[in-house]
C-alpha atoms as a PDB file:
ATOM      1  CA  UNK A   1      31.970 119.152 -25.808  1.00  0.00           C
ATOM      2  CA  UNK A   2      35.158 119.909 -27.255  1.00  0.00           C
ATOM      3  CA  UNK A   3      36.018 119.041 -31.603  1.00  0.00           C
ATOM      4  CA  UNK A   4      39.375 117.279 -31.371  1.00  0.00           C
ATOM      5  CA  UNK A   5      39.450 116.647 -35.380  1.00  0.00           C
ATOM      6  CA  UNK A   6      42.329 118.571 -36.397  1.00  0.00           C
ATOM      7  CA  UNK A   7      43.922 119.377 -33.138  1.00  0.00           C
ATOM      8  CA  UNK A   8      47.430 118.575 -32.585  1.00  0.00           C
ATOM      9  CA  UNK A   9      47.684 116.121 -29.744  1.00  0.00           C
ATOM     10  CA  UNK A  10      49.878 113.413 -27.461  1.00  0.00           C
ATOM     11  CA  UNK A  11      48.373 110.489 -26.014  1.00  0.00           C
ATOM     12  CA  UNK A  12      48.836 111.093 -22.161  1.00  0.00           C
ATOM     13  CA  UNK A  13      47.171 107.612 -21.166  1.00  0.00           C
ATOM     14  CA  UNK A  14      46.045 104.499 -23.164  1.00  0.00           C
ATOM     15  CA  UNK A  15      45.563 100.903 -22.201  1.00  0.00           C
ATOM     16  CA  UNK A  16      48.397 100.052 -24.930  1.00  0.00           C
ATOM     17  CA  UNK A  17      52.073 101.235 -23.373  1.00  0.00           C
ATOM     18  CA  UNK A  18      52.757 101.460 -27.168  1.00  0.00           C
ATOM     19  CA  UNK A  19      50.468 104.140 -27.573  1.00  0.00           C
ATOM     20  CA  UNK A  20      52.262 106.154 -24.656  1.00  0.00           C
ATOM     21  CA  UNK A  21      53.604 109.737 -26.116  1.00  0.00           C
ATOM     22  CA  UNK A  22      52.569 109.162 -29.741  1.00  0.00           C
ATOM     23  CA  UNK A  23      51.871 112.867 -31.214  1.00  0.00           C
ATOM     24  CA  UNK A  24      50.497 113.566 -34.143  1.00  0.00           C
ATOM     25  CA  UNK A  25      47.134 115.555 -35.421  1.00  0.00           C
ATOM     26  CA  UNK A  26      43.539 113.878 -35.003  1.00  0.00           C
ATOM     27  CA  UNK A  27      41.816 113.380 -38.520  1.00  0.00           C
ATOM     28  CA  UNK A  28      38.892 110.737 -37.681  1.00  0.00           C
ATOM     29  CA  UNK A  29      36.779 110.209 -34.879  1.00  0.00           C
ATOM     30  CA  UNK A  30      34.458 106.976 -34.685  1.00  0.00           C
ATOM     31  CA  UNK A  31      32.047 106.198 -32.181  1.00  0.00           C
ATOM     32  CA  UNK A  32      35.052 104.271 -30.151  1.00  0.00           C
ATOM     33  CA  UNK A  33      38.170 105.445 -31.596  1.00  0.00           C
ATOM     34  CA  UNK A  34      40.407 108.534 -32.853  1.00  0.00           C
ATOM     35  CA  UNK A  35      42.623 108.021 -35.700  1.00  0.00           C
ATOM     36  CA  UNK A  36      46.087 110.295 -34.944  1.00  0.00           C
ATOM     37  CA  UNK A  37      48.243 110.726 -38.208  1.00  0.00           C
ATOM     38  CA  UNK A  38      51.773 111.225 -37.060  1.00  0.00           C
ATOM     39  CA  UNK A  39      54.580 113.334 -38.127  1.00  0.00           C
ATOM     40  CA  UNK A  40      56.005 109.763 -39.973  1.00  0.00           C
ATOM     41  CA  UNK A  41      52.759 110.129 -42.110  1.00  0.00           C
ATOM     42  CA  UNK A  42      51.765 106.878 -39.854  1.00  0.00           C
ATOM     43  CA  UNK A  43      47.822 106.552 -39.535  1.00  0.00           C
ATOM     44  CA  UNK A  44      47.387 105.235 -35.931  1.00  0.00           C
ATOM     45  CA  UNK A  45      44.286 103.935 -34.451  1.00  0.00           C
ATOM     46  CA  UNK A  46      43.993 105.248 -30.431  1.00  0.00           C
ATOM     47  CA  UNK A  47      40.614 103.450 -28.928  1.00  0.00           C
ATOM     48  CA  UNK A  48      38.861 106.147 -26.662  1.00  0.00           C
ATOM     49  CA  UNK A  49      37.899 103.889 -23.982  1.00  0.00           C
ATOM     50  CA  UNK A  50      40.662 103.967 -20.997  1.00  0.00           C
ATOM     51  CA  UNK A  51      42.825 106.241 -22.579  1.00  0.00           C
ATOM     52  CA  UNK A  52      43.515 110.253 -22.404  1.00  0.00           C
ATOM     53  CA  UNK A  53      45.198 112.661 -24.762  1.00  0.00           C
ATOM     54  CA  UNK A  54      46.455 116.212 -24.491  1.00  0.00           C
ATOM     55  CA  UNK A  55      45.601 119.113 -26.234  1.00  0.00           C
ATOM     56  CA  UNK A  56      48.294 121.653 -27.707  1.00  0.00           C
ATOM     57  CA  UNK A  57      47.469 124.175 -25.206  1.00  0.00           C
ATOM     58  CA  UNK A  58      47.697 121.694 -22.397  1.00  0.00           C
ATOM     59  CA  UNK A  59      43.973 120.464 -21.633  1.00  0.00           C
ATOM     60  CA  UNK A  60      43.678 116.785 -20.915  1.00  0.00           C
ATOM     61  CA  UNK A  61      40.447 115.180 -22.430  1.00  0.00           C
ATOM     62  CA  UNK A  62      39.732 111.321 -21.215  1.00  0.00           C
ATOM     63  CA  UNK A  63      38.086 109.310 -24.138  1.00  0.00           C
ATOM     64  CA  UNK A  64      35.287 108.210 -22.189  1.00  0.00           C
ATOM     65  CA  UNK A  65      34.363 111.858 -21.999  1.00  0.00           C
ATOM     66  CA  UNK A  66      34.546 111.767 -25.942  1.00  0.00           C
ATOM     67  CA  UNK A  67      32.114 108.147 -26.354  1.00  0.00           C
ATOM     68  CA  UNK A  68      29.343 108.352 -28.935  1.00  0.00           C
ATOM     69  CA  UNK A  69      29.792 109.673 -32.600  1.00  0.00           C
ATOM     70  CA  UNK A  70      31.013 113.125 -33.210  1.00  0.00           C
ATOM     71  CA  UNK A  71      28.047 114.385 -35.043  1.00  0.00           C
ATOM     72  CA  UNK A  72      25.466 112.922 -31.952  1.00  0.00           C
ATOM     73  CA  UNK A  73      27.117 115.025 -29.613  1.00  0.00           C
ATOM     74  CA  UNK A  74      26.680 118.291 -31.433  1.00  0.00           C
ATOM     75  CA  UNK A  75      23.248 117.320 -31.935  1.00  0.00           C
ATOM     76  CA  UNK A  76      22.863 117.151 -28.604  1.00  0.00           C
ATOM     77  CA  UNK A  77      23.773 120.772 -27.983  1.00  0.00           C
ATOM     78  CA  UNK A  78      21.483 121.851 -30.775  1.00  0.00           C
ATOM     79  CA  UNK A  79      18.494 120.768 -29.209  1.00  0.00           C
ATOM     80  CA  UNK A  80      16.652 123.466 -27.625  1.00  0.00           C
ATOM     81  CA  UNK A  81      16.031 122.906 -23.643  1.00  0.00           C
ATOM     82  CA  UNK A  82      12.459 121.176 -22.700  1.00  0.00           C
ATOM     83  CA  UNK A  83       9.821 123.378 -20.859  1.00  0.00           C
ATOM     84  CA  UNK A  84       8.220 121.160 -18.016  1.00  0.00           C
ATOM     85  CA  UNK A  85       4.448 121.335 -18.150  1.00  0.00           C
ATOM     86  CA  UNK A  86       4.078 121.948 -21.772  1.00  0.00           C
ATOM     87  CA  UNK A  87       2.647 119.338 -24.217  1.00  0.00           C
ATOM     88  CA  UNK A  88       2.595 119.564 -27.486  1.00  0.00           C
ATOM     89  CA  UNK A  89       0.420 117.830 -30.019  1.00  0.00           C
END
């Protein structure tokens, strides 16, 4: 799970050839988009389904490894792991 809120990124792939290049720093995730404020101050809207955007350092994350809402994936790696054969009542 990676926290892209903050991160300076470029979109490397999007369904939108618009969206192609755009750089700027991620301040919102949704459950199906990132909102990327570029350096023109410019609030843009990237949807995370078919598209891809690069990391500073030069990791790659595709937004359908990103789907769900921010705060349900960390909750997910909170959980402690199940023990099979125990019940609790």
């Amino acid at each position: 799970m990676t926290l892209v809120i903050g991160e300076d990124v470029r979109v490397a792939a999007a369904r939108d050839a618009v969206l192609l290049g755009l750089k700027g720093k991620v301040v919102l995730e949704t459950m199906h988009t990132l909102t990327i404020r570029t350096d023109a101050k410019r609030k843009v809207v990237l949807p995370k389904a078919g598209s891809a955007i690069q990391l500073k350092d030069g990791q790659i994350l595709l937004g359908d490894d990103l789907k769900g809402r921010l705060e349900d994936r960390i909750a997910i790696l909170g959980r402690p792991a199940r023990r099979a054969g125990r019940r609790t009542r």
